[in-house]
C-alpha atoms as a PDB file:
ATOM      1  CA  UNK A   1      39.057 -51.744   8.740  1.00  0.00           C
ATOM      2  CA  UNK A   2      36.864 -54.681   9.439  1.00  0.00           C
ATOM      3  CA  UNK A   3      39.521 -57.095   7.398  1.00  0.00           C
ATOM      4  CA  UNK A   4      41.970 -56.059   9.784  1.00  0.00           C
ATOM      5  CA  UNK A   5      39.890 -57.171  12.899  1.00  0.00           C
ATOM      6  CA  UNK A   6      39.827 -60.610  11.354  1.00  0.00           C
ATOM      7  CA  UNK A   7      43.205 -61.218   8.768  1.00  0.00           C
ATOM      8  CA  UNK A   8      41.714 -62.440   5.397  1.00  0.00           C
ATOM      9  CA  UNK A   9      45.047 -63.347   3.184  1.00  0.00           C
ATOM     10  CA  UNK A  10      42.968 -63.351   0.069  1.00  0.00           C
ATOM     11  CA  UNK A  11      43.896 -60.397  -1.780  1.00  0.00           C
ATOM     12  CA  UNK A  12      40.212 -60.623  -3.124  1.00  0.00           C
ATOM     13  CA  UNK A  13      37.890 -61.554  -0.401  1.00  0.00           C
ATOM     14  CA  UNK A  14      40.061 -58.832   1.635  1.00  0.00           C
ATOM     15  CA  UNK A  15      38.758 -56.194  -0.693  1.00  0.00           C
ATOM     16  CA  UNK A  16      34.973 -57.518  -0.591  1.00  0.00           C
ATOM     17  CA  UNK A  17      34.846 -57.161   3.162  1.00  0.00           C
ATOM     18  CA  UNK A  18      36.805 -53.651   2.683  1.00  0.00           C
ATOM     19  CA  UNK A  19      34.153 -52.251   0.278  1.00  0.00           C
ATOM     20  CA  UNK A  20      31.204 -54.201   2.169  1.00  0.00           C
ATOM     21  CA  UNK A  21      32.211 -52.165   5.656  1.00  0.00           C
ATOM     22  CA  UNK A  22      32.531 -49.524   3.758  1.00  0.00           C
ATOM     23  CA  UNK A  23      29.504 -49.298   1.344  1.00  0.00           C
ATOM     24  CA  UNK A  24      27.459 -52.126   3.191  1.00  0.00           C
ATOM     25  CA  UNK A  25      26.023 -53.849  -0.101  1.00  0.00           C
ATOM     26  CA  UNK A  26      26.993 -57.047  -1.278  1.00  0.00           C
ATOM     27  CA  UNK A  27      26.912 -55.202  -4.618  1.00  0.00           C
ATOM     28  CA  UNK A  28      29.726 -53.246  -3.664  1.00  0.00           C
ATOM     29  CA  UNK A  29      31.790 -56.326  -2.058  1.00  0.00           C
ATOM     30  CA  UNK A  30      31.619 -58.106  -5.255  1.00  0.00           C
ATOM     31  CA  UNK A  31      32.465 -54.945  -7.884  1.00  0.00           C
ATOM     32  CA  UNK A  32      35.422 -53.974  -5.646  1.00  0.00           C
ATOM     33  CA  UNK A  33      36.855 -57.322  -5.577  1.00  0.00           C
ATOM     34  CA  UNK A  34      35.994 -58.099  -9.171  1.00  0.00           C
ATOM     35  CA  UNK A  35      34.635 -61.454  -8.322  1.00  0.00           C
ATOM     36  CA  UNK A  36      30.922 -62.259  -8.924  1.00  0.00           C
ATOM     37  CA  UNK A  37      27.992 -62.959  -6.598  1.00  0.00           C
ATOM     38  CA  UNK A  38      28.141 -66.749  -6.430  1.00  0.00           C
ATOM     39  CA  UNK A  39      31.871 -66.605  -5.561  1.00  0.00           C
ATOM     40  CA  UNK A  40      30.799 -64.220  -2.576  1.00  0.00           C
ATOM     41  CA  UNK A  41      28.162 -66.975  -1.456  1.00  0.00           C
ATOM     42  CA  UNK A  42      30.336 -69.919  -2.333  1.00  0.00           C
ATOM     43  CA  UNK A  43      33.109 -67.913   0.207  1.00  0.00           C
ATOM     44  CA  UNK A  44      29.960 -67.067   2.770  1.00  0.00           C
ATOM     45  CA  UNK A  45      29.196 -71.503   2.812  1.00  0.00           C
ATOM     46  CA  UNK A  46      33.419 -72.938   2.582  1.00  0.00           C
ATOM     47  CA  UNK A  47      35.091 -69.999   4.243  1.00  0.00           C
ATOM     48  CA  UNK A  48      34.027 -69.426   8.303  1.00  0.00           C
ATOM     49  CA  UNK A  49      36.513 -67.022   8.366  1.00  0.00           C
ATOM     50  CA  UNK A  50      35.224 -64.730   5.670  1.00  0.00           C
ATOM     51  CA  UNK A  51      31.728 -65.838   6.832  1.00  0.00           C
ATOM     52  CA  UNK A  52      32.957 -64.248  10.167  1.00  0.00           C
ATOM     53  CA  UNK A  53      34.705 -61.119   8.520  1.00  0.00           C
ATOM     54  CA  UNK A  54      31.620 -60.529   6.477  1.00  0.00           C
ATOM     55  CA  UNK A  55      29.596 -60.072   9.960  1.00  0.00           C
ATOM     56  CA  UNK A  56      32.373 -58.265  11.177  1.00  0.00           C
ATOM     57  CA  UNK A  57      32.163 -55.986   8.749  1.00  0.00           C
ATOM     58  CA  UNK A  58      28.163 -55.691   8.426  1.00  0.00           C
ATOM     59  CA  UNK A  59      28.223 -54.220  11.959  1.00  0.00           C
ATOM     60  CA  UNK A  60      31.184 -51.832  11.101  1.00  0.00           C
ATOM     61  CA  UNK A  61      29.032 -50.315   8.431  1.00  0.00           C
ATOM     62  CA  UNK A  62      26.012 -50.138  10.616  1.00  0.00           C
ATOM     63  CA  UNK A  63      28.011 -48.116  13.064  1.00  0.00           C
ATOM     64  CA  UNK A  64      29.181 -46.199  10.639  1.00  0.00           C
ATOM     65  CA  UNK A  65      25.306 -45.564   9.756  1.00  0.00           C
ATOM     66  CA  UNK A  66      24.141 -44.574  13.615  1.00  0.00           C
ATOM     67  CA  UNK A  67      26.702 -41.839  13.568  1.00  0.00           C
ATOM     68  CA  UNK A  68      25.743 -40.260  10.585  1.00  0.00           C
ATOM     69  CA  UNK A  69      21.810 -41.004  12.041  1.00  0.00           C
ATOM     70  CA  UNK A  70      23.520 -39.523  15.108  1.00  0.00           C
ATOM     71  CA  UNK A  71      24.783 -36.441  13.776  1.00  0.00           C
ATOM     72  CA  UNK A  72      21.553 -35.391  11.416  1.00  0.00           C
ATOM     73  CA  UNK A  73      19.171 -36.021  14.475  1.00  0.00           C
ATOM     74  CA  UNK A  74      21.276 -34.371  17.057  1.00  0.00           C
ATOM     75  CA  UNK A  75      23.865 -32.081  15.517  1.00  0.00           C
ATOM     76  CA  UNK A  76      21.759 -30.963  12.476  1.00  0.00           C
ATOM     77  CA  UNK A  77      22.744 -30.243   9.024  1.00  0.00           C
ATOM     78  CA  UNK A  78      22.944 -26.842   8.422  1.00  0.00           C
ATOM     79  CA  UNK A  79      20.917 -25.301   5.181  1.00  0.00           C
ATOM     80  CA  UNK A  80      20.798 -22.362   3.512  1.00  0.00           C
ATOM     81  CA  UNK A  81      17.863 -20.186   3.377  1.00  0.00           C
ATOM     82  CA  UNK A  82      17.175 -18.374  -0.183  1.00  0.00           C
ATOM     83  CA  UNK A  83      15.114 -16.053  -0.949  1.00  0.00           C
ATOM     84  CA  UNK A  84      15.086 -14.804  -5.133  1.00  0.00           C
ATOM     85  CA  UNK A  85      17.722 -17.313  -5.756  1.00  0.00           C
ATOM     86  CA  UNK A  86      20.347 -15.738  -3.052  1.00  0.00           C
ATOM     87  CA  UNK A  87      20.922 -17.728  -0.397  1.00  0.00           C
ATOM     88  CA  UNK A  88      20.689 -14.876   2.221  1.00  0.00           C
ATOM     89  CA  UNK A  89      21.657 -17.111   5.431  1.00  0.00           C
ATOM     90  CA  UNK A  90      21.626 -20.873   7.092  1.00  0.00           C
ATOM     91  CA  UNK A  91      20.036 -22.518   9.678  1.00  0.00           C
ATOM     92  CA  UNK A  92      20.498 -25.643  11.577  1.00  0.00           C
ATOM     93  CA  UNK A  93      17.875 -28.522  10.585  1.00  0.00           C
ATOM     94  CA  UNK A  94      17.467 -31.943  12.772  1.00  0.00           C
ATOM     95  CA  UNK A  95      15.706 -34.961  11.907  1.00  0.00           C
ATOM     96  CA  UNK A  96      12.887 -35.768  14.708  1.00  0.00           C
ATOM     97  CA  UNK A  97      12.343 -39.232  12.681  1.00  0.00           C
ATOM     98  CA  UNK A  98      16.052 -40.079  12.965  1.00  0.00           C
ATOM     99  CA  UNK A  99      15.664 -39.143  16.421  1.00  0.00           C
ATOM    100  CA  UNK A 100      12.881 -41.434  17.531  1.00  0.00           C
ATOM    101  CA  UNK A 101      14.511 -44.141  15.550  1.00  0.00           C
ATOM    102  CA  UNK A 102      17.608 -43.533  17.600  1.00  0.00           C
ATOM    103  CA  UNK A 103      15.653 -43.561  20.421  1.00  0.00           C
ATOM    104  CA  UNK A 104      13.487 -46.735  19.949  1.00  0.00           C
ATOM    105  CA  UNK A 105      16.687 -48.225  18.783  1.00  0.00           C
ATOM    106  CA  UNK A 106      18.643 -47.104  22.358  1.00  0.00           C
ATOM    107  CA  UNK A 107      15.961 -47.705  24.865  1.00  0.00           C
ATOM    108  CA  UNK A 108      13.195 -50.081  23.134  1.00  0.00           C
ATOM    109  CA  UNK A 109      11.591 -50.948  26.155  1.00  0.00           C
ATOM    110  CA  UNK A 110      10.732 -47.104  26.961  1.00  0.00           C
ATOM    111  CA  UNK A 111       9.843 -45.983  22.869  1.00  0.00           C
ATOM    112  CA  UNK A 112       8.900 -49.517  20.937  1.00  0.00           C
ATOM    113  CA  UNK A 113       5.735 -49.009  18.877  1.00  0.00           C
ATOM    114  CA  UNK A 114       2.403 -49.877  21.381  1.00  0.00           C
ATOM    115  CA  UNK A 115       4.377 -51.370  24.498  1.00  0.00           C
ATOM    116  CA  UNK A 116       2.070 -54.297  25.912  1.00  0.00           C
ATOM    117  CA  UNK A 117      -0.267 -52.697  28.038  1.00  0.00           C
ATOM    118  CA  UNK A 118       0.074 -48.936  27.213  1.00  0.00           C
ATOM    119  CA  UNK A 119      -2.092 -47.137  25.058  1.00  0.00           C
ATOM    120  CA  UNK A 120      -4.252 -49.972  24.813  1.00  0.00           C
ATOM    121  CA  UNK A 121      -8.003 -48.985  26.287  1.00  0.00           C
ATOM    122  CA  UNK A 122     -10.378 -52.459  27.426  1.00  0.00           C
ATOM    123  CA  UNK A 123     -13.791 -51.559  26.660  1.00  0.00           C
ATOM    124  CA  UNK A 124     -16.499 -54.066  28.249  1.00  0.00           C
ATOM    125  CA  UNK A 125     -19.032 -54.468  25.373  1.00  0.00           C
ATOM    126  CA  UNK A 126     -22.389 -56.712  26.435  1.00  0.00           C
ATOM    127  CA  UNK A 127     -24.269 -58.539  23.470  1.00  0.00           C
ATOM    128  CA  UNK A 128     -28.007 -59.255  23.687  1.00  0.00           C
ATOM    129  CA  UNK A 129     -28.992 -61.614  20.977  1.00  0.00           C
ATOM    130  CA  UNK A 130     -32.951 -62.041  20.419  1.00  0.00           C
ATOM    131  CA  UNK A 131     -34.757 -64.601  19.894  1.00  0.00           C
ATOM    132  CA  UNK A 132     -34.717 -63.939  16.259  1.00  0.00           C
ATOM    133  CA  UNK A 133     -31.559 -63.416  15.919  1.00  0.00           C
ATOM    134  CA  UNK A 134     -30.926 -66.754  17.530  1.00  0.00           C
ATOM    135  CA  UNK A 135     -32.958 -68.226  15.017  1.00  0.00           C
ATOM    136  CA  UNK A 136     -31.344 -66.960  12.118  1.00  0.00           C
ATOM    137  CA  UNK A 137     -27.802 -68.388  13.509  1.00  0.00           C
END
């Protein structure tokens, strides 16, 4: 686990940055090591090595979240379909959202939201002001 890519001694602050690459929440760092939330932050300012471990383990936890994005958008999760409260047989569902996000995520320079320059339509627009409308400037 993440405390093992970085040795934390602390018996405590070695469970916080087990549950936190775990669980991800700083919620769950601080219940599993029984401590409270200042002593996480007062760790996070006097102790670079937890400071490090806690990044450490941050990114273990997102990896662990772009498999499971990984396997709903591309291996599916299969269902069951019903019908009068029998479930009579499955099918395999995928996320298209988790896909995209995977995608934008993987190549954002092909699928970011409105790339500079694409999509984007320059239409000339000429203003006559009259006379009167001058005057009422």
């Amino acid at each position: 686990m993440a405390n093992l890519l970085l040795p934390i001694k602390d018996a405590k602050k070695s469970a916080a940055i087990k549950a936190l690459s775990l669980k991800g929440t700083i919620r769950a760092a601080v219940s599993a090591a029984k401590i409270s939330w200042p002593t996480h932050y007062n760790w996070l300012k006097s102790d670079p090595d937890y400071a490090e471990a806690v990044e450490i383990a941050k990114h273990v936890y997102a990896d662990t979240l772009e498999e499971e994005m990984h396997r709903r958008a591309v291996k599916g999760v299969t269902k069951g379909i019903y019908y009068r409260g029998q479930m009579i047989d499955t099918e395999q569902e995928y996320s298209d959202t988790l896909l995209i996000v995977a995608l934008k995520g993987a190549r954002p320079e092909k699928y970011k939201d409105n790339p500079q320059g694409i999509g984007q339509v320059i239409i000339p627009v000429q203003i006559n002001i009259t006379q009167k409308a001058k005057d009422a400037l």
